[in-house]
Protein backbone atom coordinates (compact mmCIF):
# COMPACT_ATOMS: atom_id res chain seq x y z
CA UNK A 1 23.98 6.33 20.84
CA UNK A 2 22.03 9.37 19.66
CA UNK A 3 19.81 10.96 22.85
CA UNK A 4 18.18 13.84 21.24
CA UNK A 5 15.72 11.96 17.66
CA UNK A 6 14.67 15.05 15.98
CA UNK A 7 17.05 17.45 16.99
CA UNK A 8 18.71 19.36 14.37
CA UNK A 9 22.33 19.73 14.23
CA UNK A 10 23.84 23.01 12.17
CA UNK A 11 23.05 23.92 8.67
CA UNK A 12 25.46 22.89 6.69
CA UNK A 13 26.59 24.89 3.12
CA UNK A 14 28.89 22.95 0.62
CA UNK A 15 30.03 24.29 -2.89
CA UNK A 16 29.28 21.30 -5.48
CA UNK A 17 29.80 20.36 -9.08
CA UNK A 18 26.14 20.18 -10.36
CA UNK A 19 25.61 18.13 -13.74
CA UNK A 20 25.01 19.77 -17.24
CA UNK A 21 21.37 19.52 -16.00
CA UNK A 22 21.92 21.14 -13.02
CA UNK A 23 22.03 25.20 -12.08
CA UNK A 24 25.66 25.28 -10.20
CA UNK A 25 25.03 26.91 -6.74
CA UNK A 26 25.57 26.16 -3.06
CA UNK A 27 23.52 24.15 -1.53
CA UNK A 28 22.28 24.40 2.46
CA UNK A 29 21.14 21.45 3.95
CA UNK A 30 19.20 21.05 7.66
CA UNK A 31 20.35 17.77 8.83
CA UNK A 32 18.25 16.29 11.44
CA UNK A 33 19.45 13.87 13.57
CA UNK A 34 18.09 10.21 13.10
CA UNK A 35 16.09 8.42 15.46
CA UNK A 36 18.27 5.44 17.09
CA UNK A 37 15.70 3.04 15.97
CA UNK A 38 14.93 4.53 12.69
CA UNK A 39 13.64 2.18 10.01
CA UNK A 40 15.04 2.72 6.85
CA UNK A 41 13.02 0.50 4.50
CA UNK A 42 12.49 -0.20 1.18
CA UNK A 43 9.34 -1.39 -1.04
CA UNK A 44 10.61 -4.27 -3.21
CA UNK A 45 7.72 -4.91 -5.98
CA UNK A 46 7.08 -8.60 -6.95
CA UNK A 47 8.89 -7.97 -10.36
CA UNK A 48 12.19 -8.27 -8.34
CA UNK A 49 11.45 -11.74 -7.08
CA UNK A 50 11.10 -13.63 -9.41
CA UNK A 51 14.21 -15.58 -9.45
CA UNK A 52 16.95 -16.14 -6.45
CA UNK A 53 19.15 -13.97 -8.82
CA UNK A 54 17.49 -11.21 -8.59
CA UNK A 55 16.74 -11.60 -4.45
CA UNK A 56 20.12 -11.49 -3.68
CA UNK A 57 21.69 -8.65 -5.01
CA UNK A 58 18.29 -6.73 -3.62
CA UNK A 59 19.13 -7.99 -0.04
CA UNK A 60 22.83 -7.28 -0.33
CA UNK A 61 22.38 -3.54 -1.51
CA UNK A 62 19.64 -2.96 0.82
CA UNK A 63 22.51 -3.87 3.29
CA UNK A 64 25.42 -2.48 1.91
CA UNK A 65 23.31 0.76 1.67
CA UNK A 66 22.25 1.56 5.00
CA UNK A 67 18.77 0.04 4.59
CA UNK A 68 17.32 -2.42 7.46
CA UNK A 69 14.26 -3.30 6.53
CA UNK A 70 12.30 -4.95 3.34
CA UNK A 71 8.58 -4.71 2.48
CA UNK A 72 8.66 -7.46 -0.30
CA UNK A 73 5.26 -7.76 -2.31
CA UNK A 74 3.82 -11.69 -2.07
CA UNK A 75 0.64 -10.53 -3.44
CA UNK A 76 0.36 -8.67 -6.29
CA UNK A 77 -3.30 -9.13 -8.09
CA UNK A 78 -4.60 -12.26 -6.52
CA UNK A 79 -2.08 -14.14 -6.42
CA UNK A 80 1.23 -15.92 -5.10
CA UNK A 81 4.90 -15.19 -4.48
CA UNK A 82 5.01 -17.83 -1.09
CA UNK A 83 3.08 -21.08 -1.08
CA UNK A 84 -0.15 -20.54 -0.67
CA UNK A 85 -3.35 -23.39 -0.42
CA UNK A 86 -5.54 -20.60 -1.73
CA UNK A 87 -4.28 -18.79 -4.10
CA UNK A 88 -2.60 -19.33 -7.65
CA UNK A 89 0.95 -19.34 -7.92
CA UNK A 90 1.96 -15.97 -9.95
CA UNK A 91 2.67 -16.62 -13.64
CA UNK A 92 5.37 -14.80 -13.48
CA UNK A 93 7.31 -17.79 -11.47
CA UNK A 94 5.82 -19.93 -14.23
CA UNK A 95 10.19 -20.52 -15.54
CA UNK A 96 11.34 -21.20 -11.92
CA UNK A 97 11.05 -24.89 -10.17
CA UNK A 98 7.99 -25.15 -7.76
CA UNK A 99 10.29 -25.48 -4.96
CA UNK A 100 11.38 -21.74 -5.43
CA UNK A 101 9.46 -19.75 -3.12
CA UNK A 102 10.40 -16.11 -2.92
CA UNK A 103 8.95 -14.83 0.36
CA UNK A 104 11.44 -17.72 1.97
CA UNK A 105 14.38 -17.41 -0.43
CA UNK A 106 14.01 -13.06 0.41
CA UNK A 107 13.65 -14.81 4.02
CA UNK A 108 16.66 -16.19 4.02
CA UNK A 109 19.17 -13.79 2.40
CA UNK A 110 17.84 -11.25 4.75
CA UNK A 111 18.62 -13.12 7.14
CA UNK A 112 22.25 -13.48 6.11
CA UNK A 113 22.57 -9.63 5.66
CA UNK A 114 20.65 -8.63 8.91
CA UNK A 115 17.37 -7.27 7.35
CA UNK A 116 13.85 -7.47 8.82
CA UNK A 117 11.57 -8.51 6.21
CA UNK A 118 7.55 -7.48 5.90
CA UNK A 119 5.14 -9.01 3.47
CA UNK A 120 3.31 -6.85 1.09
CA UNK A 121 -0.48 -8.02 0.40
CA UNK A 122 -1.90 -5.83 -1.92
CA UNK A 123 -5.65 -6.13 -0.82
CA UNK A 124 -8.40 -5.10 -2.98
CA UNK A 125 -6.89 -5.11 -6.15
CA UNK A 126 -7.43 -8.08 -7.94
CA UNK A 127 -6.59 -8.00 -11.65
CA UNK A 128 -4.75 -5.64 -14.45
CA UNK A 129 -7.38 -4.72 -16.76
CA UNK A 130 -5.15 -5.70 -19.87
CA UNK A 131 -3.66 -8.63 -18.44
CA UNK A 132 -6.64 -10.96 -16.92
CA UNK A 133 -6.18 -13.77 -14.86
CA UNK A 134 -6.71 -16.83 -17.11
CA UNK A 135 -5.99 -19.74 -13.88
CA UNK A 136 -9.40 -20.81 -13.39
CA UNK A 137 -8.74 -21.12 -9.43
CA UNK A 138 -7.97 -17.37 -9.40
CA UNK A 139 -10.75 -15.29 -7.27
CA UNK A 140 -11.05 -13.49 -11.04
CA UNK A 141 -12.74 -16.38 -12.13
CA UNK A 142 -13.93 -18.88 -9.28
CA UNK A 143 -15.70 -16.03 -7.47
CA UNK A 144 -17.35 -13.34 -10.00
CA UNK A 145 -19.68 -12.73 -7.11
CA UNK A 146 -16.60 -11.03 -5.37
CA UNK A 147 -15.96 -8.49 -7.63
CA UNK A 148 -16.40 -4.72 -6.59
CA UNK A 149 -19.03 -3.05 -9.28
CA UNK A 150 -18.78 0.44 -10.18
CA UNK A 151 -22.48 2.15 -10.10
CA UNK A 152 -22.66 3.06 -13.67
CA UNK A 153 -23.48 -0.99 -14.53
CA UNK A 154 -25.13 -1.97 -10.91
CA UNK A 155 -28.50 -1.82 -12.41
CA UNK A 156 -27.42 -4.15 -15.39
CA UNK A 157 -25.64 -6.40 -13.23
CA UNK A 158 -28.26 -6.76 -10.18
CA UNK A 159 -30.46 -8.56 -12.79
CA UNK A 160 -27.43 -11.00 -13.53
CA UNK A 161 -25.70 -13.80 -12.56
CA UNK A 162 -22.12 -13.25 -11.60
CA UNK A 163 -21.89 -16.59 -13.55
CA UNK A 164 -22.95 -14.88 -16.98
CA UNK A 165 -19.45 -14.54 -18.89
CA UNK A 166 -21.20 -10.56 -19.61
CA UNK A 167 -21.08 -9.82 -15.82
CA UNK A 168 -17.17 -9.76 -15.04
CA UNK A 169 -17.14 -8.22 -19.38
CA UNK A 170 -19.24 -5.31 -18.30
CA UNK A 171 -16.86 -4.28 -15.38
CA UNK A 172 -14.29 -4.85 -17.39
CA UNK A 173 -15.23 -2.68 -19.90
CA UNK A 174 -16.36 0.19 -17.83
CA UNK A 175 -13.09 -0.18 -15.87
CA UNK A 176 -11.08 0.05 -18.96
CA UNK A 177 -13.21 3.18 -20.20
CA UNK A 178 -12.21 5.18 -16.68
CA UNK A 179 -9.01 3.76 -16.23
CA UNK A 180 -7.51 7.42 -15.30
CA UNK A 181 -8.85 6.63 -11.78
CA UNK A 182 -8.51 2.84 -11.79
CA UNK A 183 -5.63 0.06 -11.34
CA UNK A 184 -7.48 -2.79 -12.51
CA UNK A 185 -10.14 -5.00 -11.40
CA UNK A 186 -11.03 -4.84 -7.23
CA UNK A 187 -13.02 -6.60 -4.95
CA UNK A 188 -15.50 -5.32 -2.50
CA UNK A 189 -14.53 -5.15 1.33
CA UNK A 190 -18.58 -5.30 2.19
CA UNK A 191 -18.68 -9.25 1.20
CA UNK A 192 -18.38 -11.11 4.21
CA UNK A 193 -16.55 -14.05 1.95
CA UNK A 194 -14.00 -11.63 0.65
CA UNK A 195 -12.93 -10.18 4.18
CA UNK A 196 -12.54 -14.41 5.58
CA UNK A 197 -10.77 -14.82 2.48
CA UNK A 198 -8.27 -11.87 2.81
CA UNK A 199 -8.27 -12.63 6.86
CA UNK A 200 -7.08 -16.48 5.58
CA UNK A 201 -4.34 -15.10 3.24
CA UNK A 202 -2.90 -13.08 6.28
CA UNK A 203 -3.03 -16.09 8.34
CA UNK A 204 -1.29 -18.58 6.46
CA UNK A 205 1.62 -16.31 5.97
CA UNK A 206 1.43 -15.35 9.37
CA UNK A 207 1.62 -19.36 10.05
CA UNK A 208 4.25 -20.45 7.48
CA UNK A 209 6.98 -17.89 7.49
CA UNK A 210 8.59 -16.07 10.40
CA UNK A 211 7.97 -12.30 8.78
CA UNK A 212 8.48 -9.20 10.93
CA UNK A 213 5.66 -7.49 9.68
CA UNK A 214 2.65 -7.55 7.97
CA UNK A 215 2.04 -4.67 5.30
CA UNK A 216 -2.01 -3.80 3.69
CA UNK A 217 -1.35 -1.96 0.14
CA UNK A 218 -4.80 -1.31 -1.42
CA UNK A 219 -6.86 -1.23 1.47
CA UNK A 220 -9.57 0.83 0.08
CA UNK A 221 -12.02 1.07 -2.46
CA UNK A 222 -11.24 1.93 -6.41
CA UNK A 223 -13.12 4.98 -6.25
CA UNK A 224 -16.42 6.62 -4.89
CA UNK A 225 -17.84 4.74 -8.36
CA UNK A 226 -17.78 1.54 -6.10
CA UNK A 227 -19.26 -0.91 -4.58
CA UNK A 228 -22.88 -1.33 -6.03
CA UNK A 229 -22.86 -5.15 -6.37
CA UNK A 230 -25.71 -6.91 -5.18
CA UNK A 231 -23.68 -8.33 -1.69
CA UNK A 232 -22.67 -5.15 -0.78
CA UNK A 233 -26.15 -3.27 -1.66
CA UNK A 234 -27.75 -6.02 0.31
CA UNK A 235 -25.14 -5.81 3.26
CA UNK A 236 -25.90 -1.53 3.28
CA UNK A 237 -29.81 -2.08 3.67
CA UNK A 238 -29.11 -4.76 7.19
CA UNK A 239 -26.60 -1.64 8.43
CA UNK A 240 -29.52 0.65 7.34
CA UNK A 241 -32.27 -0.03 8.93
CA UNK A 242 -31.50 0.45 12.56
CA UNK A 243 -30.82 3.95 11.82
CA UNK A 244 -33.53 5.48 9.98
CA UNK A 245 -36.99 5.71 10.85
CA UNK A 246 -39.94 3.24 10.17
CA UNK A 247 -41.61 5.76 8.25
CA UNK A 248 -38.69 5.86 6.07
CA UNK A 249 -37.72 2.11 5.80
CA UNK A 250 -41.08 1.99 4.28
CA UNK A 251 -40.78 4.37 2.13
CA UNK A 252 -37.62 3.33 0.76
CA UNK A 253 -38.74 -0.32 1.09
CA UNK A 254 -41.73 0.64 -1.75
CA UNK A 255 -38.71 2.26 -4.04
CA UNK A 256 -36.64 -0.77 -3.58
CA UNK A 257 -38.97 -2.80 -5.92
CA UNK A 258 -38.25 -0.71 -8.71
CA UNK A 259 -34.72 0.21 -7.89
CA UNK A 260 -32.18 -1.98 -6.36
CA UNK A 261 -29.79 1.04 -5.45
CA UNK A 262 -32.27 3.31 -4.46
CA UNK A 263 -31.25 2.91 -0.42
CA UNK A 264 -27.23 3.82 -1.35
CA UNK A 265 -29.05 6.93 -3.59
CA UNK A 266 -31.49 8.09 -1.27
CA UNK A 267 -28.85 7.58 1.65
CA UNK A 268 -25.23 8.83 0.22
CA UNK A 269 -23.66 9.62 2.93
CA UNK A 270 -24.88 6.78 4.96
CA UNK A 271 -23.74 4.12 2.02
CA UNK A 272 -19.74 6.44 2.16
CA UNK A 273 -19.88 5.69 5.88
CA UNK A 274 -20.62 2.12 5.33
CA UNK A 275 -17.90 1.41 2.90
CA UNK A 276 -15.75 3.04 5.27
CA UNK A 277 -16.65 1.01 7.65
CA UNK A 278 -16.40 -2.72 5.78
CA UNK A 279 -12.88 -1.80 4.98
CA UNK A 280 -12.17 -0.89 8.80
CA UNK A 281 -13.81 -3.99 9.50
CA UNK A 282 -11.42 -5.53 7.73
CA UNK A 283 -8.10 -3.87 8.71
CA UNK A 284 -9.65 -4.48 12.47
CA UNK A 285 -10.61 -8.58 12.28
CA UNK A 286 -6.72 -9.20 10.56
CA UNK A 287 -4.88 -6.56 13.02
CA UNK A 288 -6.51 -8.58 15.77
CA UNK A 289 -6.15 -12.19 14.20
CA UNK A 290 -1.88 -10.88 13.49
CA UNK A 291 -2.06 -9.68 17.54
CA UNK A 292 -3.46 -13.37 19.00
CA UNK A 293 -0.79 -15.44 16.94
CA UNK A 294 1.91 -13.16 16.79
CA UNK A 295 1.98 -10.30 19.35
CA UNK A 296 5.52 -8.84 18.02
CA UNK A 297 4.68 -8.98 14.45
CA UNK A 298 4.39 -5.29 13.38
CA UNK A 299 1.00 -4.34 10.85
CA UNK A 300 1.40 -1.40 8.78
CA UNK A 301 -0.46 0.06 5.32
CA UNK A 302 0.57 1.97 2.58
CA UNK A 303 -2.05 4.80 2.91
CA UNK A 304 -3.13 7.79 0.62
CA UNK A 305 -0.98 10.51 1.85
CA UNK A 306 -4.07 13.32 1.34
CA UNK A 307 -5.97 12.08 4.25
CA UNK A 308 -9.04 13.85 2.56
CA UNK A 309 -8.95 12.52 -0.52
CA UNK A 310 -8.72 9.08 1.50
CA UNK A 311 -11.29 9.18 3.66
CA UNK A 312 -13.97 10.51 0.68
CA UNK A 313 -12.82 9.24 -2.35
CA UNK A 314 -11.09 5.78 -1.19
CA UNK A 315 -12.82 4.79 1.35
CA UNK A 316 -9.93 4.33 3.67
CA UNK A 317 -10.25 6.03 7.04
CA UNK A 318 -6.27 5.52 8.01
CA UNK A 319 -6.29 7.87 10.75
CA UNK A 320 -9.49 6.01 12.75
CA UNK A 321 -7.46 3.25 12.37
CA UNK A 322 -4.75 4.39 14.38
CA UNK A 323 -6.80 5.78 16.85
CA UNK A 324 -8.62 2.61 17.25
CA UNK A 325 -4.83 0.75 17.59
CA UNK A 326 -5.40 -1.60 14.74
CA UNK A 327 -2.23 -0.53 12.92
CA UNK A 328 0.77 0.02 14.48
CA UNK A 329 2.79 1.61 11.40
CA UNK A 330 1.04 4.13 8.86
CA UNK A 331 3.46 4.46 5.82
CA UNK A 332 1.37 7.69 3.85
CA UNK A 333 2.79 6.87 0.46
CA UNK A 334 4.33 11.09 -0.04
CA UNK A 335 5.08 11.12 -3.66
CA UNK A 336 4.82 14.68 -4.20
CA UNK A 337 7.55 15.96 -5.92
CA UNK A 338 6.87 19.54 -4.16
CA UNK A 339 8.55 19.49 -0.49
CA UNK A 340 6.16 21.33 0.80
CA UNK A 341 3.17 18.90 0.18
CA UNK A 342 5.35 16.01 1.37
CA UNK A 343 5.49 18.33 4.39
CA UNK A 344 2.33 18.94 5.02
CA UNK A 345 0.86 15.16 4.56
CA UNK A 346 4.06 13.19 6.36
CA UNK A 347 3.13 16.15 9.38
CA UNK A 348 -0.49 15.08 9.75
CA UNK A 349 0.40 11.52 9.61
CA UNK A 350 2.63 12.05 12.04
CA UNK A 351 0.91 13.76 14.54
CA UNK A 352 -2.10 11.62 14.26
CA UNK A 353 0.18 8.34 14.66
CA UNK A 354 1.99 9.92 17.72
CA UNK A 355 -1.12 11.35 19.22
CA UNK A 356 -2.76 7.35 19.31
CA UNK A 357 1.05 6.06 20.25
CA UNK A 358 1.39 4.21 16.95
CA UNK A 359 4.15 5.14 14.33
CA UNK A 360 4.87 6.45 11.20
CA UNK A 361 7.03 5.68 8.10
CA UNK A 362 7.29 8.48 5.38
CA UNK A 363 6.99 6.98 1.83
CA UNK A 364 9.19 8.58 -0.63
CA UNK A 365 8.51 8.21 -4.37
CA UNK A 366 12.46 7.74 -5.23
CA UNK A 367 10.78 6.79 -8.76
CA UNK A 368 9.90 10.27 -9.43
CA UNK A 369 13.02 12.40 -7.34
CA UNK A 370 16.48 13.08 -8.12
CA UNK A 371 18.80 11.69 -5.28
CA UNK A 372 19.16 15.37 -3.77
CA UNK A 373 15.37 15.69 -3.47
CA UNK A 374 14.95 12.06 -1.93
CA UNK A 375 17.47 13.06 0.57
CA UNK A 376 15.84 16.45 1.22
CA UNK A 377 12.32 14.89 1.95
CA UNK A 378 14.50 12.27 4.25
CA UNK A 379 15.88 15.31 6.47
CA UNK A 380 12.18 16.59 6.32
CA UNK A 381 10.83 13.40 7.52
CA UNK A 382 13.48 13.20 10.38
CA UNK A 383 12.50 16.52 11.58
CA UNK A 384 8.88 16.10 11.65
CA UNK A 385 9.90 13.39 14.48
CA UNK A 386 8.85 10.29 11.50
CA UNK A 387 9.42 7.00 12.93
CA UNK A 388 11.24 6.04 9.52
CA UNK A 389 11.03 6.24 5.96
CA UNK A 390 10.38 4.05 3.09
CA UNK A 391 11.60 4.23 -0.54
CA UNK A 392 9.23 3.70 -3.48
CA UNK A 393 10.67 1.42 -5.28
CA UNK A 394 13.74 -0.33 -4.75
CA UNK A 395 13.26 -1.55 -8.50
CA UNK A 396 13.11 1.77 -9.55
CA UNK A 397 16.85 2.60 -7.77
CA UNK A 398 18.48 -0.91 -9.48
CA UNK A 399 18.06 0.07 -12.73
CA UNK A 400 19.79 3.48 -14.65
CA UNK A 401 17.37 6.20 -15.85
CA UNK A 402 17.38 9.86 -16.69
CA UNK A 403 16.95 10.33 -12.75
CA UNK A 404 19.11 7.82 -11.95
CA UNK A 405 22.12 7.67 -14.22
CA UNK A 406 24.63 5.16 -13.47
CA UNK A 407 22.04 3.24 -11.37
CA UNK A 408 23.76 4.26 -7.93
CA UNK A 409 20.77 5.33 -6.44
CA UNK A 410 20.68 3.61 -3.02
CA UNK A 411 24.48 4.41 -2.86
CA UNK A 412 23.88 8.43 -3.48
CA UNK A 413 21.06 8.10 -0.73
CA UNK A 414 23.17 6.09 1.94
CA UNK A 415 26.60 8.83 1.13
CA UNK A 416 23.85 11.85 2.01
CA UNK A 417 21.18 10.75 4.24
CA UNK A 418 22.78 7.86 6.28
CA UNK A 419 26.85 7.78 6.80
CA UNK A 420 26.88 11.80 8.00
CA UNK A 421 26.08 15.07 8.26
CA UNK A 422 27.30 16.24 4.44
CA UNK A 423 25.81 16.15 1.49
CA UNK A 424 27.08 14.26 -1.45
CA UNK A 425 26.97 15.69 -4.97
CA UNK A 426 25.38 14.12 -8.29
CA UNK A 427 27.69 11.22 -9.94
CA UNK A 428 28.61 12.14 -13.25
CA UNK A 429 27.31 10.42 -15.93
C-alpha cells in the first residue's frame, strides 16, 4: 500500500517515437504518486445509454482500464434515463422496451466489473434550443411558469401569462439570438416549485436505486442575463425588504408601479447575491435530504473551474458550499488545454475543499487533449494532493478522432497514468 499520496517519485526521461504530427524529442515526466483511495472516474453522457449494448462495453473498459468509478447522466434536459413518476422518459429510449432502464442496467454491469456508479442530474438546464421538448408532461410545457427569463424580455413577459404560446417563443427566441453564452432553455432556482421539484427528482433516485453518489451538473444560472421572471422578481422583493431602509422600500415601492424590475435595477448587487443564494438553497435542502436517507451516499457537482467567473457570472458559489459541508466532492470541470490554467484552478479547488475537509476530483477535458496532455494534467492533479480525477467524456475516448486515432484512448491513459511510473508513447495510426 502506498504511505506517502502526493509524494513525487524521480523524474523520469524516455526517448520516444512521436507521430508525423509530433516534434520527436525526449520527454520528462514528474510522476506523482497516487493516492491509495484515488478515484479514477469517468463522465458517461446519456448518449451512451441508450441501449444495454452500448452499457456494457462502457462498464467493461472503464474496468479493464484502470477506472473505478462512473458518473452516468440520468438527466439530461428534463428528462429520464431511470424510471421516474415525474418526469418523461427520454426520446431517445423511444426504440428500446419500457422495461429497459439504463441507470439499473449501468447498475448492474458495474456491479459485475467492480465499479461505483454516481448519477448525473443535470439541474437547471431544461431544453436544447433546436430540439424542444414536444411530451406535453415535460416541465417545458406543463410548467411555463418555471422557466428562467433573461432580462432583455422581463418587461414583455411580466405583463403575460406563462400560458400565452408567445411567452416560452420569446425566450426562445432571445435564447437562440445569444446562444454563444447559452445551452438551451433553464429554469430558475428562485421558484420555490422548481427547487421541491428538483429536491423530488433526487429523492426518488435516491429511493429506487442503490447509487454511490449523487452528482449536480448545471447548478447555476445561464448567465448574469437571468432570472427576471415574475416568481423570482417577486421572491427578490420578500428577501429585500428586511435589508434596506423604510425610506427606501418606499421609494422603490412608488417605482415598482411603473417598473416591475426596478428593485433587481436599483439593487444589483443585492438581486447577484440573491440568485446566489436560491441556488445554495438548493444544493443545501438536497445535500441534507441525500444525508437523512442515505448518510454514505457521496454528493458532488461539476463546477466552473474559474471560481470568479462562477461566483459572478453563474451564479454558483461552489466554494461556500464546501465550506458550509453541503458537498462532499467538488469536480471543477479543468478543460483548459494550457497546463498552467488547469494548475492554477484544480489548486484553488483544492485547497478550498481540503481547507473545509471535503474533496476534490480534477475534471479533465480528454475531448479536447491528446493522451500525453491528459496524462500530464493527471500527474498535475496528483501532485496538487487532488482527491481524484475525472475524464470528460468517456464517449469522447470510445470513438476514433484526429486526437484519438485508433480509439485507444482509455488504454493510452491506463499504460501512462495508472499501471507505472513510465510513460507510454502515441499508437501509430
Amino acid at each position: 500500500m502506498l504511505k506517502r499520496p502526493i509524494a513525487l517519485v524521480a523524474s523520469i526521461t524516455l526517448a520516444i517515437v512521436m507521430p508525423v504530427w509530433a516534434q520527436e524529442k525526449p520527454l520528462t515526466v514528474l510522476q506523482p504518486v497516487a493516492k491509495p483511495d484515488e478515484v479514477r472516474a469517468l463522465w458517461v453522457v446519456r448518449t451512451t445509454l441508450t441501449s444495454p449494448e452500448k452499457i456494457r462495453p462502457m462498464a467493461q473498459a472503464a474496468r479493464d482500464n484502470g477506472f473505478n468509478t462512473l458518473i452516468v447522466q440520468v438527466r439530461g434536459r428534463g428528462d429520464a434515463y431511470y424510471r421516474s413518476r415525474r418526469e418523461p422518459r427520454a426520446i431517445e429510449l423511444k426504440d428500446q422496451p419500457q422495461e429497459f432502464d439504463p441507470l439499473a442496467a449501468s447498475l448492474a454491469q458495474a456491479k459485475a466489473h467492480d465499479l461505483k456508479v454516481h448519477a448525473w442530474v443535470n439541474t437547471s438546464l431544461l431544453a436544447n434550443l433546436d430540439a424542444l421538448p414536444t411530451d406535453p408532461t415535460h416541465v417545458y410545457n406543463k410548467h411555463p411558469e418555471w422557466l428562467a427569463v433573461p432580462r432583455a424580455v422581463a418587461s414583455e413577459l411580466y405583463k403575460m401569462s406563462p400560458r400565452d404560446p408567445r411567452y416560452r417563443d420569446r425566450i426562445v427566441e432571445w435564447s437562440k439570438a445569444n446562444r454563444a453564452e447559452l445551452e438551451g432553455v433553464y429554469t430558475g432556482a428562485a421558484n420555490p416549485k422548481v427547487r421541491q421539484h428538483l429536491y423530488d427528482i433526487w429523492m426518488d433516485i435516491l429511493k429506487n436505486y442503490d447509487v454511490d453518489g449523487l452528482h449536480f451538473d448545471y447548478v447555476r444560472l445561464a448567465s448574469p442575463d437571468f432570472d427576471y421572471s415574475r416568481t423570482s422578481l417577486e421572491q427578490f422583493r420578500k428577501w429585500l425588504e428586511p435589508k434596506v431602509s423604510a425610506a427606501e422600500w418606499r421609494q422603490l415601492g412608488q417605482t415598482l408601479k411603473q417598473n416591475p424590475l426596478s428593485a433587481a435595477e436599483t439593487y444589483p448587487d443585492k438581486f447577484a447575491d440573491f440568485q446566489r443564494e436560491q441556488v445554495t438553497m438548493l444544493v443545501d435542502r438536497i445535500y441534507r435530504g441525500v444525508k437523512r436517507r442515505k448518510p454514505n451516499v457521496t454528493v458532488s457537482a461539476a463546477v466552473f473551474a474559474n471560481d470568479e467567473n462562477a461566483y459572478t457570472r453563474r451564479f454558483q458559489d461552489w466554494r461556500r458550499w464546501l465550506l458550509m459541508g453541503i458537498l462532499d466532492v467538488a469536480c471543477p470541470m479543468a478543460y483548459s488545454t494550457d497546463t498552467a490554467v488547469f494548475r492554477k484552478q484544480v489548486e484553488i479547488a483544492t485547497t478550498s475543499a481540503h481547507s473545509a475537509g471535503r474533496k476534490v476530483w480534477a475534471g479533465i477535458g480528454a475531448y479536447r487533449l491528446p493522451v500525453e496532455s491528459t496524462v500530464e494534467k493527471i500527474n498535475v492533479a496528483r501532485g496538487l494532493g487532488a482527491d481524484g480525477i475525472v475524464i470528460f467524456s468517456y464517449d469522447f475516448t470510445a470513438k476514433p478522432s484526429e486526437l484519438n486515432p485508433g480509439g485507444a484512448y482509455l488504454e493510452r491513459v491506463r499504460r501512462a497514468a495508472f499501471d507505472s511510473s513510465t510513460f507510454i508513447a502515441p499508437l501509430r495510426d
